[in-house]
Each structure stands twice: as structure tokens, then as C-alpha cells.
PDB file of N, CA and C in Angstrom:
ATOM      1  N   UNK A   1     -42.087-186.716 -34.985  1.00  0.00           N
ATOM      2  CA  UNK A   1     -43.471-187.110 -34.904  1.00  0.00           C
ATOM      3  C   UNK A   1     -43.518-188.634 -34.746  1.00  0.00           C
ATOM      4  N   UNK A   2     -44.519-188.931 -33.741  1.00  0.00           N
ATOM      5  CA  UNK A   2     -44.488-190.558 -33.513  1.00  0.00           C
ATOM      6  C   UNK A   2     -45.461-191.093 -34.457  1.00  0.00           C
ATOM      7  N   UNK A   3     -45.217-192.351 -34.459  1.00  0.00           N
ATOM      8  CA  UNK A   3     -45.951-193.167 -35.803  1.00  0.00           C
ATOM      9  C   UNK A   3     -47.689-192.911 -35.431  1.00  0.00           C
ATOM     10  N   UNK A   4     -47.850-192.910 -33.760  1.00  0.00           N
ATOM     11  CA  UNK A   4     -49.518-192.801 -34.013  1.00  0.00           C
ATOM     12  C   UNK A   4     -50.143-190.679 -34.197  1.00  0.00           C
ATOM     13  N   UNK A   5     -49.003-189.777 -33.990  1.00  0.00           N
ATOM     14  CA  UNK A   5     -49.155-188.962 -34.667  1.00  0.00           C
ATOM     15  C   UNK A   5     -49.329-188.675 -35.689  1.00  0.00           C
ATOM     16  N   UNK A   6     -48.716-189.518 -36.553  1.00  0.00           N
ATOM     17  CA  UNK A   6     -48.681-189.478 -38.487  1.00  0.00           C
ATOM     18  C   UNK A   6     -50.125-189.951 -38.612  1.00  0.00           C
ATOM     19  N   UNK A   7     -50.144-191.041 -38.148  1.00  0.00           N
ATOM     20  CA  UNK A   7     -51.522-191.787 -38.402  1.00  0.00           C
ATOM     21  C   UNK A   7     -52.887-190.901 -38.470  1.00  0.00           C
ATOM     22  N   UNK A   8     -52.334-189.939 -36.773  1.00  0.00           N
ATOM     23  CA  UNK A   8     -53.589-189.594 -36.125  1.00  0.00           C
ATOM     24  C   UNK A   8     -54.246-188.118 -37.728  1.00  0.00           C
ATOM     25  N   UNK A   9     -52.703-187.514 -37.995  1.00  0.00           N
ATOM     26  CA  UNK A   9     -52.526-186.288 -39.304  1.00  0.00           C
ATOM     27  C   UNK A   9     -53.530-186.677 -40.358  1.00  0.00           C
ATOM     28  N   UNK A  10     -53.062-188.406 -40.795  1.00  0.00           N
ATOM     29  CA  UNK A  10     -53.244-188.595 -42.121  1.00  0.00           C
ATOM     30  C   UNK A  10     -55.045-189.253 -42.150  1.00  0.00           C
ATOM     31  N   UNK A  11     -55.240-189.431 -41.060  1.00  0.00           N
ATOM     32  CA  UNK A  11     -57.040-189.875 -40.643  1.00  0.00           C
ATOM     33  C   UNK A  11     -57.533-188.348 -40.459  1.00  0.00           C
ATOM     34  N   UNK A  12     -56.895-187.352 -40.145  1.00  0.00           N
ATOM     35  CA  UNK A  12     -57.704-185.839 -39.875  1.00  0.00           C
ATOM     36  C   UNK A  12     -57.669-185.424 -41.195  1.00  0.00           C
ATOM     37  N   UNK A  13     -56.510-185.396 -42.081  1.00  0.00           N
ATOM     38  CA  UNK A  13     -56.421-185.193 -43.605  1.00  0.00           C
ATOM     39  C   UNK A  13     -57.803-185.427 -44.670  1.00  0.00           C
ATOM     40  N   UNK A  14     -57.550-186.994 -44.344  1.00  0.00           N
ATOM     41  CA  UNK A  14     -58.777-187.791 -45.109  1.00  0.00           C
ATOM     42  C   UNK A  14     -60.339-187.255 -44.773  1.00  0.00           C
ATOM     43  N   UNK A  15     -60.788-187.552 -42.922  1.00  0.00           N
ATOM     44  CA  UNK A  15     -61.854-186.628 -43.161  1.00  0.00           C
ATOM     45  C   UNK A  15     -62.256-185.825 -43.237  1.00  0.00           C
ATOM     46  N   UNK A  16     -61.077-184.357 -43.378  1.00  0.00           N
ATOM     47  CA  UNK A  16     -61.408-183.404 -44.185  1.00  0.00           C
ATOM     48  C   UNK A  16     -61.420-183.176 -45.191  1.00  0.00           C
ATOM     49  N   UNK A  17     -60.869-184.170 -45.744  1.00  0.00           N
ATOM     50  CA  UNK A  17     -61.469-184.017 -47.451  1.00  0.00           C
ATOM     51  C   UNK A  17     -62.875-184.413 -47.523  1.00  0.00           C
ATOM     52  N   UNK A  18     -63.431-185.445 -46.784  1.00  0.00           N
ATOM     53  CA  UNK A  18     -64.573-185.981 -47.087  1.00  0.00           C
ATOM     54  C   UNK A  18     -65.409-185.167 -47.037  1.00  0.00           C
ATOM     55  N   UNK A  19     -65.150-184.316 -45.734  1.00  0.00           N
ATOM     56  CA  UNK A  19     -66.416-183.497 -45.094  1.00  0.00           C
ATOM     57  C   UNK A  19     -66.274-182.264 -46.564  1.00  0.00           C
ATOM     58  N   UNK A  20     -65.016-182.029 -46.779  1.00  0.00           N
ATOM     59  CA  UNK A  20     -65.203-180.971 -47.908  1.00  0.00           C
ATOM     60  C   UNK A  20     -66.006-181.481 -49.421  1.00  0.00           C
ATOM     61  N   UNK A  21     -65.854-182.811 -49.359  1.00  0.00           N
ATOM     62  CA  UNK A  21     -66.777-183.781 -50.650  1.00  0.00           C
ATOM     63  C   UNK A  21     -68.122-183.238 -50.700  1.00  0.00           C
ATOM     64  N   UNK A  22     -68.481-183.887 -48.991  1.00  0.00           N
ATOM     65  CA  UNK A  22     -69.835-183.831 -48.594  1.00  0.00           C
ATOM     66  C   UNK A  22     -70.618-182.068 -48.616  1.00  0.00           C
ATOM     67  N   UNK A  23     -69.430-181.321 -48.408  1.00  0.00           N
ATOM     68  CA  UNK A  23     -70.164-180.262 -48.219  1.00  0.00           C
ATOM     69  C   UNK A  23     -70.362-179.701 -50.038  1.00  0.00           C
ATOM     70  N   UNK A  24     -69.568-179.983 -50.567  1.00  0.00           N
ATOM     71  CA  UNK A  24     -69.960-179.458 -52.378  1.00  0.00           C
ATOM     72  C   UNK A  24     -71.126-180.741 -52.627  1.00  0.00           C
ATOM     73  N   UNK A  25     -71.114-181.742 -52.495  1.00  0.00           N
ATOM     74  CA  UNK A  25     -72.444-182.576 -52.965  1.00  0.00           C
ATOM     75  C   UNK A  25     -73.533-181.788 -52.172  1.00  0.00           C
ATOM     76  N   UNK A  26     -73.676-181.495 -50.617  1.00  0.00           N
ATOM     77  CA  UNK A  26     -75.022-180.904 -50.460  1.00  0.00           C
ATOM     78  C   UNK A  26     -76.043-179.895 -51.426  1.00  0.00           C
ATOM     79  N   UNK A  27     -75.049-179.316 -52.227  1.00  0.00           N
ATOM     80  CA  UNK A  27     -76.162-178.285 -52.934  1.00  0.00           C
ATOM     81  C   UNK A  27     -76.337-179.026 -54.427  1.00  0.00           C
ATOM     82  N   UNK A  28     -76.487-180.223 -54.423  1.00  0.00           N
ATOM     83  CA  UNK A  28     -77.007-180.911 -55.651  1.00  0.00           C
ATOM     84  C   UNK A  28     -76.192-181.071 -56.641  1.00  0.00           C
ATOM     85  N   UNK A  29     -75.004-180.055 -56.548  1.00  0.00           N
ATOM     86  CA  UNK A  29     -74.140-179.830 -58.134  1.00  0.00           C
ATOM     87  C   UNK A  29     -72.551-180.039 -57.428  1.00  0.00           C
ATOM     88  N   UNK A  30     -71.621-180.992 -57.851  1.00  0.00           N
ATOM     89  CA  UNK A  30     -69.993-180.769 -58.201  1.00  0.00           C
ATOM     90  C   UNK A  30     -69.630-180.471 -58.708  1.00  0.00           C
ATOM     91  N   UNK A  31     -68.738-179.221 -58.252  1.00  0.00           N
ATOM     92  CA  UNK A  31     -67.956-178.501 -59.293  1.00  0.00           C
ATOM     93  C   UNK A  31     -67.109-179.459 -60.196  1.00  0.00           C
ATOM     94  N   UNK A  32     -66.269-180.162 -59.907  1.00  0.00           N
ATOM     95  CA  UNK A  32     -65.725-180.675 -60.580  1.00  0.00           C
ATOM     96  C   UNK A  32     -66.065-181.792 -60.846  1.00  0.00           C
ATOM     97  N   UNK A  33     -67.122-182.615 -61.654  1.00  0.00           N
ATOM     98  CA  UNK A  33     -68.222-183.767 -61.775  1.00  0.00           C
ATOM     99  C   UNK A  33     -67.749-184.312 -62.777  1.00  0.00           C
ATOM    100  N   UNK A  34     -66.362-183.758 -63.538  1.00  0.00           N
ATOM    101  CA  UNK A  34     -66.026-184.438 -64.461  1.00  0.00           C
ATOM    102  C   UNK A  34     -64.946-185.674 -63.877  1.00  0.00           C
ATOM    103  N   UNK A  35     -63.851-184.796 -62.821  1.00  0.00           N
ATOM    104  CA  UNK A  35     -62.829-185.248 -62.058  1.00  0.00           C
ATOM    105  C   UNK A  35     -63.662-186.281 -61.050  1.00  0.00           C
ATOM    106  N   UNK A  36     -64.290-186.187 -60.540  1.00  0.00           N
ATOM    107  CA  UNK A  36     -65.135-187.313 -60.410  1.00  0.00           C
ATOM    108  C   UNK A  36     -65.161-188.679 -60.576  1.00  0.00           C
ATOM    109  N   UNK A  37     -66.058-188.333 -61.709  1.00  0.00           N
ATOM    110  CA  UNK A  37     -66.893-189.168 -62.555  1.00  0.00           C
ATOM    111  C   UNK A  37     -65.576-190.244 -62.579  1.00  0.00           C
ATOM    112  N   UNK A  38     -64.174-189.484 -63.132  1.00  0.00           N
ATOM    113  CA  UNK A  38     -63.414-190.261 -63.964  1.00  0.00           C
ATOM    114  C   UNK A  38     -62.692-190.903 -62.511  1.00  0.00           C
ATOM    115  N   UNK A  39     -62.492-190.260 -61.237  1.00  0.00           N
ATOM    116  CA  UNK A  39     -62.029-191.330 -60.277  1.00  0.00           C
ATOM    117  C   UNK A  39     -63.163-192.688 -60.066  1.00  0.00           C
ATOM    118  N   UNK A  40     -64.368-192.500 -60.576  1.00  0.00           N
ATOM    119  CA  UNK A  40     -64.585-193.879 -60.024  1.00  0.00           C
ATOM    120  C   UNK A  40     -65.615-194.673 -61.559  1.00  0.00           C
ATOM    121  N   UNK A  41     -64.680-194.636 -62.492  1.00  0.00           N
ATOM    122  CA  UNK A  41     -65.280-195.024 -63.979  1.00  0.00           C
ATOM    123  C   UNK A  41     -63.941-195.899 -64.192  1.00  0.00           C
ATOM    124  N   UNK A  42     -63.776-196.683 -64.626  1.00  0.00           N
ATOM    125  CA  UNK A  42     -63.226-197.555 -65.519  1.00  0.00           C
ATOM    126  C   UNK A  42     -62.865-196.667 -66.515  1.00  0.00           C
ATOM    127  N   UNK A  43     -61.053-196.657 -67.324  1.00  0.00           N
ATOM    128  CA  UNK A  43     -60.424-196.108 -67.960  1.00  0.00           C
ATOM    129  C   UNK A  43     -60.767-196.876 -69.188  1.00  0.00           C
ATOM    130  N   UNK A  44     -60.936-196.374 -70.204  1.00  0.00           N
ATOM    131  CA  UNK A  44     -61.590-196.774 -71.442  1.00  0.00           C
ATOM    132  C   UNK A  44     -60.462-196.527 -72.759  1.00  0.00           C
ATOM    133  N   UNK A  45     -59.848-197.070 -73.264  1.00  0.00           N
ATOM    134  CA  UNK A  45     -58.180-196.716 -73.597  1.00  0.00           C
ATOM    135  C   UNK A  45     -59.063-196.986 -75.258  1.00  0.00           C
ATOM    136  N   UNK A  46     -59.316-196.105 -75.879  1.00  0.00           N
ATOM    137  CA  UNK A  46     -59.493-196.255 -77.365  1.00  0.00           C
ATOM    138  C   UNK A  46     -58.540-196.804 -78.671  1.00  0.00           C
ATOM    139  N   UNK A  47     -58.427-197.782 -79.534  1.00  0.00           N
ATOM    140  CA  UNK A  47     -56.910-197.882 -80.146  1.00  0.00           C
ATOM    141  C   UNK A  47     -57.190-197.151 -81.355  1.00  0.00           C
ATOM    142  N   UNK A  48     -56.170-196.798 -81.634  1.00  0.00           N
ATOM    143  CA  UNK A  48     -55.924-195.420 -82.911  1.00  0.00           C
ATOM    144  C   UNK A  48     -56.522-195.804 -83.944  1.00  0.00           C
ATOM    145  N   UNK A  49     -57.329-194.716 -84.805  1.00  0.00           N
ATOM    146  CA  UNK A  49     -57.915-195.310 -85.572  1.00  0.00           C
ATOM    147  C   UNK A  49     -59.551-195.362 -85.345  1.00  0.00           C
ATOM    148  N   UNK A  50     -60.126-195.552 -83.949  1.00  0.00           N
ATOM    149  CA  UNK A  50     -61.345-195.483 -84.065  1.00  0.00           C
ATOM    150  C   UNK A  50     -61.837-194.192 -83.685  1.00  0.00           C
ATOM    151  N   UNK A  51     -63.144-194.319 -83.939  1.00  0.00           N
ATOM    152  CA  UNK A  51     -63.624-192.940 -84.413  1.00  0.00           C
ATOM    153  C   UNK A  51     -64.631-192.397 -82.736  1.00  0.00           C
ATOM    154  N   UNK A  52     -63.786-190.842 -82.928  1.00  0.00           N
ATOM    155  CA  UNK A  52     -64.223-190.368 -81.339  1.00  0.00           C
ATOM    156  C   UNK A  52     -62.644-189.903 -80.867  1.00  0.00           C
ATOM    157  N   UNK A  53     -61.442-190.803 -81.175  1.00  0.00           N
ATOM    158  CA  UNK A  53     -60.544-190.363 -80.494  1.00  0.00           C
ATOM    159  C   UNK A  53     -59.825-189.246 -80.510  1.00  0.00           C
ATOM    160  N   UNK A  54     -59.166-188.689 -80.022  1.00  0.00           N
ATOM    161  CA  UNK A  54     -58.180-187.442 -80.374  1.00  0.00           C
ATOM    162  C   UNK A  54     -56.508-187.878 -80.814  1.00  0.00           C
ATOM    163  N   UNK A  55     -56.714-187.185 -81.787  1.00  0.00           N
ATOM    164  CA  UNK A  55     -55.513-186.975 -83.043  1.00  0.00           C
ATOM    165  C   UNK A  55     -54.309-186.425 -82.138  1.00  0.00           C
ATOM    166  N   UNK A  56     -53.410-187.162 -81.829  1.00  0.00           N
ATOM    167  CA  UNK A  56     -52.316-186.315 -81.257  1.00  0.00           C
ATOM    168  C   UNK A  56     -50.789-185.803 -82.512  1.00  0.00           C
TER     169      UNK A  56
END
């Protein structure tokens, strides 16, 4: 495969994910709104001890 084949794969890849984004946002609800949320939130790293966290 030539380099503008890979390219051409990995740009058809991407906007089919999008279009698959776009097509679960059309009906108002994401299934997965948690997975989401957390790709475009700031990671919030709690230190042990405060209250809310989980006990491992």
C-alpha cells in the first residue's frame, strides 16, 4: 500500500466514525454519554483520603 493509500484508509476511517457520532447524536440521546463526556472533560485525579473517592 502506497503512503497516499494509507492516508486516503485512515481519512475514510475517521469520517466514518464521525458520520457514525453524528448519526447517534441525531436522535437527541448517546448511548454512551458517559465515554464521552470523559473524552472531552479534564481528568480530575482525587488524592486518597478525600471524600467521594473509591477505596481500592
Amino acid at each position: 500500500m502506497t503512503k497516499i493509500e494509507n492516508a486516503a484508509s485512515i481519512l475514510a476511517e475517521g469520517l466514518a466514525s464521525i458520520r457514525e457520532a453524528m448519526v447517534d447524536m441525531a436522535d437527541g440521546h448517546i448511548d454512551n454519554e458517559q465515554l464521552v463526556r470523559s473524552m472531552f472533560s479534564k481528568v480530575q485525579v482525587q488524592e486518597h483520603g478525600e471524600a467521594g473517592g473509591h477505596g481500592k
